[in-house]
C-alpha atoms as a PDB file:
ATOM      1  CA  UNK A   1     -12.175   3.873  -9.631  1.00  0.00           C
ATOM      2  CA  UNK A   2     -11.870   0.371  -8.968  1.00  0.00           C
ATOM      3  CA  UNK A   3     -11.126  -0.588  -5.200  1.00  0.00           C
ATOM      4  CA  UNK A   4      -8.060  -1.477  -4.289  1.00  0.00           C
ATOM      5  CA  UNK A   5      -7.147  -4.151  -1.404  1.00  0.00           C
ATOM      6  CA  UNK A   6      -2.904  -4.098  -0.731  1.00  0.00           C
ATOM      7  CA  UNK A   7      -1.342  -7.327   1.206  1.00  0.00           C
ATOM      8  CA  UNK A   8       0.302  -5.813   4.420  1.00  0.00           C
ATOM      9  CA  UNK A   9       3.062  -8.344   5.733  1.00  0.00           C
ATOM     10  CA  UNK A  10       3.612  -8.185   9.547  1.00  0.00           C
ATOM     11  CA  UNK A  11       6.855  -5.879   9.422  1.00  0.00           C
ATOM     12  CA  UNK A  12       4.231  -3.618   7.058  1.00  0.00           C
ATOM     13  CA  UNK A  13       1.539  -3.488   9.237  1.00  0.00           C
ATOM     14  CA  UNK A  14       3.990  -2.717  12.399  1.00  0.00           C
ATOM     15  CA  UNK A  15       5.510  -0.091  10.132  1.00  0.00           C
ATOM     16  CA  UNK A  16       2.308   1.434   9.495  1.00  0.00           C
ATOM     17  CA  UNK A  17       1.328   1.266  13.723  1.00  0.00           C
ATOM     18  CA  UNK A  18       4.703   3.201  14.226  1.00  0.00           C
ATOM     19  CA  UNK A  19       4.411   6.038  12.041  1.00  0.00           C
ATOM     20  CA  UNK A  20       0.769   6.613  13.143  1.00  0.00           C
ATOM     21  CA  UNK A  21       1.511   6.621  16.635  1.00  0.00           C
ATOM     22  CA  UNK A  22       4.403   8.763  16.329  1.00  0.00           C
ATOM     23  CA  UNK A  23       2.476  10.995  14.229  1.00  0.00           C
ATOM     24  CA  UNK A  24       5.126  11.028  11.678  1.00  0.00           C
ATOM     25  CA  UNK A  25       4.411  13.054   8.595  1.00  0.00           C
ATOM     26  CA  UNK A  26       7.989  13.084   6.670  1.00  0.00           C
ATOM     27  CA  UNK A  27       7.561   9.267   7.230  1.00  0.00           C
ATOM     28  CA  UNK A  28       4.318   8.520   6.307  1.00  0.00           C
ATOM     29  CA  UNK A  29       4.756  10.296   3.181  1.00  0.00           C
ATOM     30  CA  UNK A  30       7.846   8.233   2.387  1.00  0.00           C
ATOM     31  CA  UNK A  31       6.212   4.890   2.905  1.00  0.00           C
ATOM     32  CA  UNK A  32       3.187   6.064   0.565  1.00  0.00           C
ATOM     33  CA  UNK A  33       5.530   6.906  -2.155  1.00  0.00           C
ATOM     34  CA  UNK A  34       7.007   3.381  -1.274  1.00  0.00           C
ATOM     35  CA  UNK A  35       3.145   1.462  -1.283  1.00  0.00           C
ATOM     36  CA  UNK A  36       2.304   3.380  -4.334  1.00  0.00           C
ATOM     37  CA  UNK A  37       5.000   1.158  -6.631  1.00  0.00           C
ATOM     38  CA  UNK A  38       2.747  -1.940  -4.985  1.00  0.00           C
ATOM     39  CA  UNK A  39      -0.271  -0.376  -6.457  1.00  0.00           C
ATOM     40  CA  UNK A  40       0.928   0.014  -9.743  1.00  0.00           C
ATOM     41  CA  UNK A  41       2.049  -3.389  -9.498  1.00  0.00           C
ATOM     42  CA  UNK A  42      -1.942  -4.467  -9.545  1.00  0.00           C
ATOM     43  CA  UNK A  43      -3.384  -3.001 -12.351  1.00  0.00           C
ATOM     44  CA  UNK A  44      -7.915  -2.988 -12.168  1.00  0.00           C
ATOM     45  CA  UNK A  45      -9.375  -4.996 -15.058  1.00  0.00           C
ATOM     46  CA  UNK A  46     -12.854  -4.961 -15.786  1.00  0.00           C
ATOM     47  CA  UNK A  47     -13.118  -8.827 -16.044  1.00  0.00           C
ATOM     48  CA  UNK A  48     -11.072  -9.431 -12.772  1.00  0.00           C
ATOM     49  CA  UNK A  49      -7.168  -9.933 -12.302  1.00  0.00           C
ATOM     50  CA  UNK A  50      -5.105 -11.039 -15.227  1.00  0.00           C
ATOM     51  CA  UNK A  51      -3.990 -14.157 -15.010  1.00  0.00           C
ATOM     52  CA  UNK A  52      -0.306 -14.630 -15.648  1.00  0.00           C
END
């Protein structure tokens, strides 16, 4: 599987700090099911990114 890199923005990145240091499952799990529509948003090609 190709890897993967996802742009955080600030308020992202501060999100992700919070629910790791509350320990947070339910929310964790809620902002993966969230990231995961930004993944599918950048499909792997073998040749590189396709150029829109």
């Amino acid at each position: 599987m190709a890897e993967v890199k996802i742009p955080l923005s600030d308020q992202e990145q501060l999100k992700v700090e919070a629910i790791v240091i509350d320990k947070d499952k339910d929310e964790a799990l809620r902002y993966l099911a969230d990231l995961l529509d930004k993944i599918k948003g950048h499909p792997g090609h073998a040749c590189g990114p396709k150029v829109v």
